[in-house]
N, C-alpha and C. Protein backbone atom coordinates (compact mmCIF):
# COMPACT_ATOMS: atom_id res chain seq x y z
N UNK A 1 0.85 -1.19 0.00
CA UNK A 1 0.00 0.00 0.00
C UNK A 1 0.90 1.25 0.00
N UNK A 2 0.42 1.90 -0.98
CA UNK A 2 1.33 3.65 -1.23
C UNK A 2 1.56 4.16 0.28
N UNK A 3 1.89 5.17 0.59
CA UNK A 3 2.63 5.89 1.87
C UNK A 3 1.57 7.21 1.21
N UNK A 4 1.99 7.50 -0.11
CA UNK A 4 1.53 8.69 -0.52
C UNK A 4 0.65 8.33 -1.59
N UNK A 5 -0.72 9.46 -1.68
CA UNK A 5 -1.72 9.17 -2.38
C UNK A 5 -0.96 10.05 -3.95
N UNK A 6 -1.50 9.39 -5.13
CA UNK A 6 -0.75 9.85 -6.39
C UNK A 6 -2.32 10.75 -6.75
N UNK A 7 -2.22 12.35 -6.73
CA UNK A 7 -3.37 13.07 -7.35
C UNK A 7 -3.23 12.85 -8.93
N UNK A 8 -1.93 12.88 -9.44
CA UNK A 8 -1.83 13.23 -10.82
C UNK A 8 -0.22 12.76 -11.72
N UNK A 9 -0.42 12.23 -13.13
CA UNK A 9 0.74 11.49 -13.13
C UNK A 9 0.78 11.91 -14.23
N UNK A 10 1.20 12.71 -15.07
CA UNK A 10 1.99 13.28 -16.51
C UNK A 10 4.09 12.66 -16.96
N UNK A 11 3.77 12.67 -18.22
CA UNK A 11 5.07 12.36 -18.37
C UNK A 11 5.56 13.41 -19.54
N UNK A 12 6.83 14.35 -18.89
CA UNK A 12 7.42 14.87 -19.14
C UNK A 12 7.84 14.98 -20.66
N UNK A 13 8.83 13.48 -20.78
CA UNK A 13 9.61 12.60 -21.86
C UNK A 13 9.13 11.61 -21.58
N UNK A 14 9.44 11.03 -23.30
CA UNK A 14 9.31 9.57 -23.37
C UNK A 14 10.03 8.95 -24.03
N UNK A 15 11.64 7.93 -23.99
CA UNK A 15 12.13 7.75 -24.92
C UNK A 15 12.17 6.00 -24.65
N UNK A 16 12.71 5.44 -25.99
CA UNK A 16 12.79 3.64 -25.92
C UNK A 16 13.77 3.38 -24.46
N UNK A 17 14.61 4.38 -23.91
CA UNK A 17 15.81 4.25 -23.00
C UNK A 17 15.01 4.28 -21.55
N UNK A 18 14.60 5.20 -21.16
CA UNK A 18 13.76 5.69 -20.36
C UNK A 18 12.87 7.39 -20.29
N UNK A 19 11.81 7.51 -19.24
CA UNK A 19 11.13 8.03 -19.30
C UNK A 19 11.25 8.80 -18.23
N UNK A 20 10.65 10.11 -18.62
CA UNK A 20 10.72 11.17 -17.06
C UNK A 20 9.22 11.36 -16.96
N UNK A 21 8.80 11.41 -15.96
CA UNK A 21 7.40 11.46 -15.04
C UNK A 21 6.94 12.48 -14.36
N UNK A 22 6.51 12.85 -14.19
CA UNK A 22 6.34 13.82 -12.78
C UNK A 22 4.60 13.76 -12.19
N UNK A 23 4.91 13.34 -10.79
CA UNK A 23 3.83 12.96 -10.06
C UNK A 23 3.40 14.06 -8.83
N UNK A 24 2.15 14.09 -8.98
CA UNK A 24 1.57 15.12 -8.28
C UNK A 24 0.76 14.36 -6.68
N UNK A 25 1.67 14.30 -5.65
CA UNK A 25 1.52 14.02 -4.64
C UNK A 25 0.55 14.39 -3.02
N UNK A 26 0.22 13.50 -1.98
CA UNK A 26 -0.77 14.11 -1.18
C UNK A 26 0.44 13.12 0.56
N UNK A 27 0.74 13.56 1.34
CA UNK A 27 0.86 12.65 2.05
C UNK A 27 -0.13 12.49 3.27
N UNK A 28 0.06 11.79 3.94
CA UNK A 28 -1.31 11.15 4.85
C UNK A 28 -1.51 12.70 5.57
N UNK A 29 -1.07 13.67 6.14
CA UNK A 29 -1.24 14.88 6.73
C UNK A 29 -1.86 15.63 5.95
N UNK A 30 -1.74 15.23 4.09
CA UNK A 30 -2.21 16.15 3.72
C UNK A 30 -2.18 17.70 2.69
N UNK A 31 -0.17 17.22 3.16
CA UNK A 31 0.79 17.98 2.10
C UNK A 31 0.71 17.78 0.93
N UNK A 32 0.47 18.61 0.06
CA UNK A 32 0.30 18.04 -1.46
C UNK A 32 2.09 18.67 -1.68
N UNK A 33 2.78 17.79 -2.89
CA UNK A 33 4.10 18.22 -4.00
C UNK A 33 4.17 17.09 -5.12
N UNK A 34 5.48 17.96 -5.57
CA UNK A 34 5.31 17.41 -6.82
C UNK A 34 6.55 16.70 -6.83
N UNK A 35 6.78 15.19 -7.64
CA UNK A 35 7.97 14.38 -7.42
C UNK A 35 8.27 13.89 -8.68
N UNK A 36 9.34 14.36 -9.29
CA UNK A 36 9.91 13.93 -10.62
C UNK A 36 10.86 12.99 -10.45
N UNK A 37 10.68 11.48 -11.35
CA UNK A 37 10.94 10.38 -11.21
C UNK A 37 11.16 9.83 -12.69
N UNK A 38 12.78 9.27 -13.02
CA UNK A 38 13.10 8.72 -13.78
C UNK A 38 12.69 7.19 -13.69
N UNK A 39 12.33 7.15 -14.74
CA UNK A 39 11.67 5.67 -15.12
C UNK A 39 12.44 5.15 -15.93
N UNK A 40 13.12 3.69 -15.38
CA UNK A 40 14.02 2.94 -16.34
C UNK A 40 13.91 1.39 -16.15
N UNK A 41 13.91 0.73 -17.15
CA UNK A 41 13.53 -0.64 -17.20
C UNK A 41 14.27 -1.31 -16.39
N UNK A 42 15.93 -0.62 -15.91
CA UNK A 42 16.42 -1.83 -15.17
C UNK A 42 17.97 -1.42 -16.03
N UNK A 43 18.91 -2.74 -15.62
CA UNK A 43 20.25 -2.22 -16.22
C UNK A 43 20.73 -3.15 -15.57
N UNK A 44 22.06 -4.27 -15.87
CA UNK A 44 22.66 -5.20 -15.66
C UNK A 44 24.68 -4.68 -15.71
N UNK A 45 25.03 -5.56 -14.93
CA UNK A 45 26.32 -4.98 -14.76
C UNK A 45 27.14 -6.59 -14.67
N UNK A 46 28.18 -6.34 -15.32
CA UNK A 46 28.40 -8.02 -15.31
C UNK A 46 30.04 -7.65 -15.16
N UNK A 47 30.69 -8.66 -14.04
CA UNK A 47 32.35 -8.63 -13.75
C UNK A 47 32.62 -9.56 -14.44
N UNK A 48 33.37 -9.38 -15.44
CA UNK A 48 34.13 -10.66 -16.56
C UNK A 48 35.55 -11.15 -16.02
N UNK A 49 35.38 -12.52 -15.97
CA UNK A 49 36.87 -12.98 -15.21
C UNK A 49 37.21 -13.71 -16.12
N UNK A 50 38.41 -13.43 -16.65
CA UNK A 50 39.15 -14.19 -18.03
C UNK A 50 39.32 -16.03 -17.73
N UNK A 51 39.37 -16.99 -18.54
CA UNK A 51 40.45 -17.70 -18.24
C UNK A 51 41.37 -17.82 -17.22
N UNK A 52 42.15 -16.73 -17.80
CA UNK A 52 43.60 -16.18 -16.82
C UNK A 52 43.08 -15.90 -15.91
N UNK A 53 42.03 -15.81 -15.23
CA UNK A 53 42.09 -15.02 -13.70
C UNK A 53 42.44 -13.74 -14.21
N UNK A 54 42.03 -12.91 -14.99
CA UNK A 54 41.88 -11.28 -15.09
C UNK A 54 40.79 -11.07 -15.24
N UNK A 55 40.30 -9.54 -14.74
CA UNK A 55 39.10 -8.95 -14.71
C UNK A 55 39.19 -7.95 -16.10
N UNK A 56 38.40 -7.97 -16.69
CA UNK A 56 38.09 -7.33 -17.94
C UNK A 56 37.69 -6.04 -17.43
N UNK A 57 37.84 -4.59 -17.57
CA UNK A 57 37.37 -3.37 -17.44
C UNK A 57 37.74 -2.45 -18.27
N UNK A 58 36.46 -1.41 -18.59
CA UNK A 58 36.52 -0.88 -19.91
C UNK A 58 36.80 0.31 -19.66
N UNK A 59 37.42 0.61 -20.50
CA UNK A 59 38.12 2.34 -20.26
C UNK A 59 37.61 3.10 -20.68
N UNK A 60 36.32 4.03 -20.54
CA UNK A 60 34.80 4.68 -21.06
C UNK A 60 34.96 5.78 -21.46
N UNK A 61 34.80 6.63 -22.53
CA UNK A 61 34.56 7.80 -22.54
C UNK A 61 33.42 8.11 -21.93
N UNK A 62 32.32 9.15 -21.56
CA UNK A 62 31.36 9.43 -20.88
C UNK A 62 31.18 10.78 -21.51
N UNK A 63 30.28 10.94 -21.91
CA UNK A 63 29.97 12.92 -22.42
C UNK A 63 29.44 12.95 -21.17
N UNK A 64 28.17 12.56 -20.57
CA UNK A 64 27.76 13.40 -19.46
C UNK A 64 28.90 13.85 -18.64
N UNK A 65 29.61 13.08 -18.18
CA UNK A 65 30.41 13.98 -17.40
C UNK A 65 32.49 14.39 -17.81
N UNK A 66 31.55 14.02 -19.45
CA UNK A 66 33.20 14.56 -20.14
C UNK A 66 34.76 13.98 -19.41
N UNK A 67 34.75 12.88 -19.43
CA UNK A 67 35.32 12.13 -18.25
C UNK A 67 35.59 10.58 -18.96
N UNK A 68 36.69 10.14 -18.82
CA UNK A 68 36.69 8.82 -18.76
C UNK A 68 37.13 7.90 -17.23
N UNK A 69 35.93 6.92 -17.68
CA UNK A 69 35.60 6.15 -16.50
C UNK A 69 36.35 4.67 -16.48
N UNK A 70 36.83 3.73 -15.79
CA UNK A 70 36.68 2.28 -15.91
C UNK A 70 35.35 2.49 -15.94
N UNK A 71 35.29 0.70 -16.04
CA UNK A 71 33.58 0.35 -15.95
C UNK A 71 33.49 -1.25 -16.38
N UNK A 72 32.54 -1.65 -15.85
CA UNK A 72 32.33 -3.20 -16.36
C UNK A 72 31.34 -3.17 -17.07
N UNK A 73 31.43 -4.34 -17.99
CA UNK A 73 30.54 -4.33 -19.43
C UNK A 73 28.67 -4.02 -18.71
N UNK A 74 28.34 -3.24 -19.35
CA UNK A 74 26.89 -3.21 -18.38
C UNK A 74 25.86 -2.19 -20.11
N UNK A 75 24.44 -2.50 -19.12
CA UNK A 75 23.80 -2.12 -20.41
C UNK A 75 22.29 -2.16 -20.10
N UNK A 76 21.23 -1.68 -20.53
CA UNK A 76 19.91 -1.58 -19.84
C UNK A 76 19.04 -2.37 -20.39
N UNK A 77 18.03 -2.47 -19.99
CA UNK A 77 17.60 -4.02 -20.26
C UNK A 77 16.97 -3.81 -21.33
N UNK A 78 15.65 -2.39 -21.51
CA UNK A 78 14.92 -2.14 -23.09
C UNK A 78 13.59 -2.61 -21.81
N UNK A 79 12.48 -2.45 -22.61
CA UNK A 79 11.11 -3.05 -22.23
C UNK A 79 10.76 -4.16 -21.92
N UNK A 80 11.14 -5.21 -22.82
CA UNK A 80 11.27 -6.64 -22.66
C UNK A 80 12.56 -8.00 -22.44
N UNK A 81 13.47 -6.80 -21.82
CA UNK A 81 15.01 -7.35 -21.55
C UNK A 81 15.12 -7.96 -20.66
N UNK A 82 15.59 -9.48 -20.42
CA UNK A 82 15.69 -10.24 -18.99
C UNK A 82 17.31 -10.26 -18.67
N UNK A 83 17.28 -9.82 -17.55
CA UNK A 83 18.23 -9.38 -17.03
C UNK A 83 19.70 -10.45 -17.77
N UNK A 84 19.67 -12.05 -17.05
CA UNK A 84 20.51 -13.09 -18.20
C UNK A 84 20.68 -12.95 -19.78
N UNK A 85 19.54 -12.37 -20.02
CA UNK A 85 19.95 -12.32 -21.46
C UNK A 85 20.98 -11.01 -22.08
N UNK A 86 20.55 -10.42 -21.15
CA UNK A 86 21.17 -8.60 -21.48
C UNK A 86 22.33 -8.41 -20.96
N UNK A 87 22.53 -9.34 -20.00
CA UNK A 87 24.49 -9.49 -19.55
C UNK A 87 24.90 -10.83 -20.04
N UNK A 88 24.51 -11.45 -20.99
CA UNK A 88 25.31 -12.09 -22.17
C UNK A 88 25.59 -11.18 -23.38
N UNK A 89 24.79 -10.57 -23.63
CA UNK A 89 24.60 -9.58 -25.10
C UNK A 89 25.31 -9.03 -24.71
N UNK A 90 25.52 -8.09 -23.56
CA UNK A 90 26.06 -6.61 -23.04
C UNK A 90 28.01 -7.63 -23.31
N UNK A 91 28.14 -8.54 -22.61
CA UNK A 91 29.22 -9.20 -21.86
C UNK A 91 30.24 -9.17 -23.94
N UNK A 92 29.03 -9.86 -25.12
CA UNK A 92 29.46 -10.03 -26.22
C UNK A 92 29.62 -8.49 -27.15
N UNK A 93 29.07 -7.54 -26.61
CA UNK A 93 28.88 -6.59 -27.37
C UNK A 93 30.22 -5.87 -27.28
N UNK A 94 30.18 -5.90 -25.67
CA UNK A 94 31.37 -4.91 -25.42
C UNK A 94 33.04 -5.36 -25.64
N UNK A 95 32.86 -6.66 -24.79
CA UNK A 95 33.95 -7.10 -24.74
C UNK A 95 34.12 -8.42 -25.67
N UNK A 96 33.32 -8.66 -26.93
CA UNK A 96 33.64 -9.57 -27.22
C UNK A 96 33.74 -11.64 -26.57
N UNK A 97 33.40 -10.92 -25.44
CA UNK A 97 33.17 -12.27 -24.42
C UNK A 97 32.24 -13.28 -24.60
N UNK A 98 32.88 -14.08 -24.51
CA UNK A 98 31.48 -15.57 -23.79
C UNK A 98 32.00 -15.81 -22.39
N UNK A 99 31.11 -16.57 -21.51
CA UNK A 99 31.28 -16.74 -20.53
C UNK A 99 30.74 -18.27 -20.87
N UNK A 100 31.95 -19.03 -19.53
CA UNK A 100 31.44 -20.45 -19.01
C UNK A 100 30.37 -20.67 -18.30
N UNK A 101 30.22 -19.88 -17.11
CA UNK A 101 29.55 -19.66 -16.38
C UNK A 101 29.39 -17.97 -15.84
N UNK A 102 27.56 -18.02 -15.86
CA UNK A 102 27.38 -16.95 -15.65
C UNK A 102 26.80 -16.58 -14.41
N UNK A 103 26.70 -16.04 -13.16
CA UNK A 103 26.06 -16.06 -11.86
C UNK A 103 25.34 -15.11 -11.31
N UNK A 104 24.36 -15.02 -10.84
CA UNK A 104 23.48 -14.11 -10.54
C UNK A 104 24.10 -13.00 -9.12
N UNK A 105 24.01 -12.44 -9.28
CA UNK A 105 24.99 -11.85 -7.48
C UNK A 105 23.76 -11.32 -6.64
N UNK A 106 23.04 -10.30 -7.27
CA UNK A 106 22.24 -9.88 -6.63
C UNK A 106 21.84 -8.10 -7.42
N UNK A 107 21.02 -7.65 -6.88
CA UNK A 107 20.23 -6.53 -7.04
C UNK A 107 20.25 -5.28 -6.17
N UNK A 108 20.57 -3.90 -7.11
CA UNK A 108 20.17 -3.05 -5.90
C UNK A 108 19.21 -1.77 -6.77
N UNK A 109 18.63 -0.66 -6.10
CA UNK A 109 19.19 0.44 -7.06
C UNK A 109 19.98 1.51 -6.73
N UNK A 110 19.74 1.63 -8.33
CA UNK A 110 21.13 2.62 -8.78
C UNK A 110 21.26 3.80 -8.07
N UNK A 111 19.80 4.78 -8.35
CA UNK A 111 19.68 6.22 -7.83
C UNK A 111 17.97 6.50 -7.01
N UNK A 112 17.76 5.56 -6.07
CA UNK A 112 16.33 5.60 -5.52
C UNK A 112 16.18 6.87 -5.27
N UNK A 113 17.05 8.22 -5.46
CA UNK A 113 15.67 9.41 -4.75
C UNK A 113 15.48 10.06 -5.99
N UNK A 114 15.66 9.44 -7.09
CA UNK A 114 15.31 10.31 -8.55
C UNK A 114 14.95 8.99 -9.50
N UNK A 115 15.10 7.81 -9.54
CA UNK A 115 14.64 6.62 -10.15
C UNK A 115 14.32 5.26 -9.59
N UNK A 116 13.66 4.81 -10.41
CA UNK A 116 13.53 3.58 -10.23
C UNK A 116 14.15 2.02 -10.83
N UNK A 117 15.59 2.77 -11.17
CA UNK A 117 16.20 1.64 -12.04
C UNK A 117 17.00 0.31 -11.14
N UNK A 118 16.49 -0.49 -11.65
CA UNK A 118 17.37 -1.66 -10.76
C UNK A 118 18.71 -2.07 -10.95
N UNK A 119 19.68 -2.21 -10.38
CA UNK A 119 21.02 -2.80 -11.51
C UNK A 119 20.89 -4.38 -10.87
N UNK A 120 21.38 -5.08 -12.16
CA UNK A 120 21.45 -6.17 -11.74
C UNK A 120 22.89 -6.80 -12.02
N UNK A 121 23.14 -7.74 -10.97
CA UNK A 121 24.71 -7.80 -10.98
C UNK A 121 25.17 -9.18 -10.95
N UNK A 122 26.18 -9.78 -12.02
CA UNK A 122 26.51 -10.35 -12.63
C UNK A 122 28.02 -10.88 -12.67
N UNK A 123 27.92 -11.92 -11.91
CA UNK A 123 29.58 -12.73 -12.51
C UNK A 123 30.04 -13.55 -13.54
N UNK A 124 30.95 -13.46 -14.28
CA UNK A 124 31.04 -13.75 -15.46
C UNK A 124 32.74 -14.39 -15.03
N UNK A 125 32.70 -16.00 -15.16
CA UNK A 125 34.01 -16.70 -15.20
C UNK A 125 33.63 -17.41 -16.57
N UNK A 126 35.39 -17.83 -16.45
CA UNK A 126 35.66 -18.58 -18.26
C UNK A 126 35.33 -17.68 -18.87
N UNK A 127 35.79 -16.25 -18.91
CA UNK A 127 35.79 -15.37 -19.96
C UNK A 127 36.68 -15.57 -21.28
N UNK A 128 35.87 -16.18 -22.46
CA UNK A 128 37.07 -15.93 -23.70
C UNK A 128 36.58 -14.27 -24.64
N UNK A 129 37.42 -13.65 -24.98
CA UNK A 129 37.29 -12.31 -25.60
C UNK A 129 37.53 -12.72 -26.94
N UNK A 130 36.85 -12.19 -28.00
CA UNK A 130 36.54 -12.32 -28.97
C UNK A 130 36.76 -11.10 -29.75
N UNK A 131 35.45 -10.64 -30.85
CA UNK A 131 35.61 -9.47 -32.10
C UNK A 131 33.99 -9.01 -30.75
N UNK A 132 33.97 -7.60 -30.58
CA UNK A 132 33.18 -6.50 -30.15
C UNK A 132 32.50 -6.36 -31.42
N UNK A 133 31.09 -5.73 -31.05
CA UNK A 133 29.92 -5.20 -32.10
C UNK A 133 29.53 -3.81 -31.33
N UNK A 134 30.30 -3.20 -31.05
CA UNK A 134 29.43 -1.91 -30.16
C UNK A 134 28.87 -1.16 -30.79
N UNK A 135 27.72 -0.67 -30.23
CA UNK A 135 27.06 1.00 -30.69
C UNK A 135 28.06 1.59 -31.27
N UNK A 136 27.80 2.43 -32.21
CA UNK A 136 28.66 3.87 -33.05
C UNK A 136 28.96 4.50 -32.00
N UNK A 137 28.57 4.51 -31.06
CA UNK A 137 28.57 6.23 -30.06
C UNK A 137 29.41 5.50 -28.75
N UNK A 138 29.56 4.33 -28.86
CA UNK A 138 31.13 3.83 -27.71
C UNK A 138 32.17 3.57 -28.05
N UNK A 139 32.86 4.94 -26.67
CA UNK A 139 34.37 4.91 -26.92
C UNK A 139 34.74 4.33 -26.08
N UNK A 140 35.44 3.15 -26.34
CA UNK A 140 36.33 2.74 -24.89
C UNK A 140 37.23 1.45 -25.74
N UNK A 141 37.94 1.22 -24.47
CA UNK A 141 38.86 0.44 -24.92
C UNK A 141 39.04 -0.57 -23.44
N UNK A 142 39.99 -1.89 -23.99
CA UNK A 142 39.73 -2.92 -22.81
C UNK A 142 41.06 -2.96 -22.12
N UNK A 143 40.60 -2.99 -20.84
CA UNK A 143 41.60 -2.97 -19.74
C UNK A 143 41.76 -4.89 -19.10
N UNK A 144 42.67 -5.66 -19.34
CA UNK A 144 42.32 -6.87 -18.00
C UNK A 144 43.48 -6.38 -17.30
N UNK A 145 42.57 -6.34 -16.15
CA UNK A 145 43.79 -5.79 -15.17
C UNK A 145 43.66 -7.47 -14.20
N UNK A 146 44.41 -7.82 -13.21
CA UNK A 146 44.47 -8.66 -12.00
C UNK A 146 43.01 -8.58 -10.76
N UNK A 147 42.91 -9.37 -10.71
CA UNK A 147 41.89 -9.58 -9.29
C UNK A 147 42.24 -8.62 -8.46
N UNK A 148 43.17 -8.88 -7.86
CA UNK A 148 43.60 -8.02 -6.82
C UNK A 148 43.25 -6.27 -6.73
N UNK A 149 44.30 -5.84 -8.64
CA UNK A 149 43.99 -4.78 -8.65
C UNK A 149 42.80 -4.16 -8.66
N UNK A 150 42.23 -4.83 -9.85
CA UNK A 150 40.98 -4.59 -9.84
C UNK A 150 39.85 -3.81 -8.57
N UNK A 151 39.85 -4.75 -7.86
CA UNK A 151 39.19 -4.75 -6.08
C UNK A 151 40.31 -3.25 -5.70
N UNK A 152 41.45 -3.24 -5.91
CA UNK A 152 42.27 -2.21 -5.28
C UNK A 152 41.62 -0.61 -5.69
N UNK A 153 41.54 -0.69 -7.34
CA UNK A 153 41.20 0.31 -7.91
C UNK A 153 39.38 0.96 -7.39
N UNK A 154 39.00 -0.14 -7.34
CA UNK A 154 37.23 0.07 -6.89
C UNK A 154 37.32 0.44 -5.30
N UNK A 155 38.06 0.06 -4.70
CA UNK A 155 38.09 0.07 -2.99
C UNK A 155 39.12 1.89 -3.04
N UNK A 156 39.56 2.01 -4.13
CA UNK A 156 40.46 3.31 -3.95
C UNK A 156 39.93 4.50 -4.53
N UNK A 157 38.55 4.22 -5.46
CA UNK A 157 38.05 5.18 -6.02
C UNK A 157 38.54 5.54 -7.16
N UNK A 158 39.72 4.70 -7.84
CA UNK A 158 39.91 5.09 -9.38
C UNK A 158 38.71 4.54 -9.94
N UNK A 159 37.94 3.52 -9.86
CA UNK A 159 36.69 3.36 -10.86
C UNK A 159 35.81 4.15 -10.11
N UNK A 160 35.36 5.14 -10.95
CA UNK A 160 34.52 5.83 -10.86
C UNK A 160 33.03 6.09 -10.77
N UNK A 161 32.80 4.98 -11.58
CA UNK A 161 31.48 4.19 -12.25
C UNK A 161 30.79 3.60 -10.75
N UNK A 162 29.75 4.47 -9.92
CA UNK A 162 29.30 3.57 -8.99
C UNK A 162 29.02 2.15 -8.98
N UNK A 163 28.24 2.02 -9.94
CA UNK A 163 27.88 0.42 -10.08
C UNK A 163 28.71 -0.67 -10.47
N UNK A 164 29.54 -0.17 -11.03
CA UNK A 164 30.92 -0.94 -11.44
C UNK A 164 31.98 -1.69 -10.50
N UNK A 165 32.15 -0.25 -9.74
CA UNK A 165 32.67 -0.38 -8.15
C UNK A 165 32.00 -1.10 -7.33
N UNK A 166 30.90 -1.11 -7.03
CA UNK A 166 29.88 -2.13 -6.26
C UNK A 166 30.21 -3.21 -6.81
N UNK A 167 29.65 -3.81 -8.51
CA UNK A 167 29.69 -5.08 -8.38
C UNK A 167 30.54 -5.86 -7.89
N UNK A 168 32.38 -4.94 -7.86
CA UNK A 168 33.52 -5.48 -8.16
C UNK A 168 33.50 -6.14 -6.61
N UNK A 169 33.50 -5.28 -5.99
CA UNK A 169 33.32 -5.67 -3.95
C UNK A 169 32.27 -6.44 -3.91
N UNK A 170 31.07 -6.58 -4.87
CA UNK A 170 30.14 -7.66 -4.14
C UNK A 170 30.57 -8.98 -4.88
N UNK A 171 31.48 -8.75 -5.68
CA UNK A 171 31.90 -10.20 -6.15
C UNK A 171 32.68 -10.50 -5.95
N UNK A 172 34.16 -9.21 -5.02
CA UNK A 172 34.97 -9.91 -4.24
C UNK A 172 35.12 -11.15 -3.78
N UNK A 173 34.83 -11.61 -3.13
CA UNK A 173 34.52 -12.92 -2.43
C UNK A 173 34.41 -14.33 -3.05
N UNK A 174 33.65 -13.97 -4.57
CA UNK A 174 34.02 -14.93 -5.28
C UNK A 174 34.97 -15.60 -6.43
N UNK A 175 36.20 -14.09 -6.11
CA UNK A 175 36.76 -14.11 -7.46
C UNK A 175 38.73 -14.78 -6.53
């Protein structure tokens, strides 16, 4: 059951990626405001562990924040995207990868006081790297760095990429 009653629900934008909303609110006292809320299908993040025991990480350009990022192969799901399927695609797109085995880690979200996107997070052993198919509009290039470092760089704040950094520590443990 809602917390807050919804008076009114318009959408801003609407694109195949996601959608902006804005909801016209009442809470039990009575306060009416207004709460703008990114709407996104979801988004998968997958740690690729080579063969070798290396972690695959991608060296990102980023326009939003004019910046290059690490990052692990990751990618949003679309309308009808299941999470397994979209961190195999994402895992082949970017990095050329197959995986032996692929493992579920777990779920969080990304940015709860402005969306509702889930990331879903993904271990990827028996990584073989292959030929990439990326979008026109990605720049990056592939990093395998070591286990160790890897975890070093995410625990030190060179990866930048929140979710990236998360998966890397929540899969610590299994890598």
């Amino acid at each position: 059951m809602p917390i807050w009653e919804t008076l009114d629900r318009r959408y801003l934008w609407q694109s195949k990626w996601y959608n902006l909303r804005q909801d016209r609110l009442r809470t039990p006292e009575g306060t009416e405001f207004t709460y703008t809320i990114v709407e996104h299908p979801g988004a998968v993040w997958v740690v690729p562990v080579t063969t070798e025991d290396q972690i695959v990480l991608i060296w990102n350009y980023r326009y939003t924040v004019d910046d290059w990022c690490y990052e692990v192969p990751a990618g949003g799901l679309g309308p009808d995207g299941h999470p397994e399927e979209v961190a195999r695609q994402e895992l082949l797109e970017e990095i050329g990868g197959t995986a032996a085995e692929l493992r579920s880690i777990g779920q969080f979200y990304t940015s709860n006081g402005i969306s509702n996107e889930v990331a879903y997070v993904y271990l990827a052993t028996g990584v073989e790297l292959g030929e990439t198919c990326r979008e026109s509009t990605e720049l990056m290039e592939l990093r395998l760095v070591p286990v160790d470092e890897a975890v070093r760089m995410a625990r030190e704040g060179e990866i930048t990429d929140g979710p990236s950094a998360l998966a890397l520590l929540w899969c610590e443990p299994l890598l």
